[in-house]
Protein backbone atom coordinates (compact mmCIF):
# COMPACT_ATOMS: atom_id res chain seq x y z
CA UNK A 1 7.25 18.29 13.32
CA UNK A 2 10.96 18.27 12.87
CA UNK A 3 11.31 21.84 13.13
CA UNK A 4 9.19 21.69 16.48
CA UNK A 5 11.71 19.63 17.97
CA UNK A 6 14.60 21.42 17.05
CA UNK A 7 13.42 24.32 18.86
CA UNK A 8 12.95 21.73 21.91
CA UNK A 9 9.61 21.34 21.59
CA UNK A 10 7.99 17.53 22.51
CA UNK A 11 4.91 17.01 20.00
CA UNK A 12 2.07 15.11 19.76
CA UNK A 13 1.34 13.19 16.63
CA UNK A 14 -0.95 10.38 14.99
CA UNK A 15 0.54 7.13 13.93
CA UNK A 16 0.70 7.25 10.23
CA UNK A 17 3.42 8.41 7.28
CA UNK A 18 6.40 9.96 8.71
CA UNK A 19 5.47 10.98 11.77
CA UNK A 20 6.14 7.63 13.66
CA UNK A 21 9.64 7.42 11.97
CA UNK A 22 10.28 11.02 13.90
CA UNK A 23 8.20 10.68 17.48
CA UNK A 24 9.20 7.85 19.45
CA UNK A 25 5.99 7.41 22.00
CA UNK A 26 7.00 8.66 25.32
CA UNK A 27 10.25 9.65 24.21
CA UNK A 28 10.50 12.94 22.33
CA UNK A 29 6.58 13.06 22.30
CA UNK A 30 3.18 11.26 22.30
CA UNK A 31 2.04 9.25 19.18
CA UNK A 32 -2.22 8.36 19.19
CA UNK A 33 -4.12 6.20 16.49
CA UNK A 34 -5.69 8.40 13.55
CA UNK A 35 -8.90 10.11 13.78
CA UNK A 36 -9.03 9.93 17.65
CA UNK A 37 -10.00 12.98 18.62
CA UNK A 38 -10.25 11.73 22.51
CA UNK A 39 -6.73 10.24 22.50
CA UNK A 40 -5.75 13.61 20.73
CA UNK A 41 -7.14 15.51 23.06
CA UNK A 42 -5.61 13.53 26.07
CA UNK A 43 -2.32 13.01 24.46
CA UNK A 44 -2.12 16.83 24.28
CA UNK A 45 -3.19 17.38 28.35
CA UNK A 46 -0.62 14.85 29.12
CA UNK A 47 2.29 16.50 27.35
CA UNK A 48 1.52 19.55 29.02
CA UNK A 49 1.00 18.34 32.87
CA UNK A 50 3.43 15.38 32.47
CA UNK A 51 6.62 15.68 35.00
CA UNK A 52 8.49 14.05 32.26
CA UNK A 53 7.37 17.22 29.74
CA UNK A 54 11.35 18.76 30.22
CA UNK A 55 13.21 15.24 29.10
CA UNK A 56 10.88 14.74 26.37
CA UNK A 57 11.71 17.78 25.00
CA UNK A 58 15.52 17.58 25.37
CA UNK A 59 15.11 14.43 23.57
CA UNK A 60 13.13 15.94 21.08
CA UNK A 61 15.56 18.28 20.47
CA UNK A 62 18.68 15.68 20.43
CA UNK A 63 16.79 13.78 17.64
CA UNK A 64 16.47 16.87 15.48
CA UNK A 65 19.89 17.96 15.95
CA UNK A 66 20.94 14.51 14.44
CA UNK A 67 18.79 14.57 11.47
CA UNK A 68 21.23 15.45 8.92
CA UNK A 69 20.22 15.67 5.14
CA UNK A 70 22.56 12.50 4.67
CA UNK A 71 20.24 10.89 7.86
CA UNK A 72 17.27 11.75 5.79
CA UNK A 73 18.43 10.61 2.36
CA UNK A 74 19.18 7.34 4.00
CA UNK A 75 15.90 6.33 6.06
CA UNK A 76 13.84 7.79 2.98
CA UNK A 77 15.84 5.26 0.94
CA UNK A 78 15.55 2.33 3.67
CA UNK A 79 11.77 3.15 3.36
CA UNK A 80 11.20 2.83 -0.58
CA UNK A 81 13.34 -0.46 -0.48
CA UNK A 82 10.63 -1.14 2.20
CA UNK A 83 7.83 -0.75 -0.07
CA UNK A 84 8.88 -1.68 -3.19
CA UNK A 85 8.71 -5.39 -1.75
């Protein structure tokens, strides 16, 4: 997904694991519950007719661009202090 939006692209996701700590809903793409196909499916339709499709994706981008491997390192430790509570 990362690499998706460093090539600009806005994506469309499901709300589980990493994903929602990369796509902010409406943002840089379009996040929809797990194992809805139908919101899947619309998600996808609205990403590509949306009039906001060229901002999304420049914000996509802009968020992978500032992913650094120090970035990373830090929210992957900010998430294991997270669940080891």
């Amino acid at each position: 997904m990362l690499e998706a939006m460093a090539y600009g692209k806005a994506v469309v996701g499901t709300k589980i694991g990493g994903i929602s700590e990369l796509v902010t809903d409406q943002k840089n793409g379009l996040l929809v519950e797990p194992g809805d196909s139908v919101a899947l499916s619309k998600a996808i339709l609205t990403l590509l007719t949306t009039d906001k499709i060229l901002q999304m994706q420049q914000q996509a981008k802009a968020f992978a661009c500032e992913m650094t491997w120090p970035i990373i390192a830090d929210r992957y430790l900010e998430l294991f202090k997270r669940l080891s509570k």
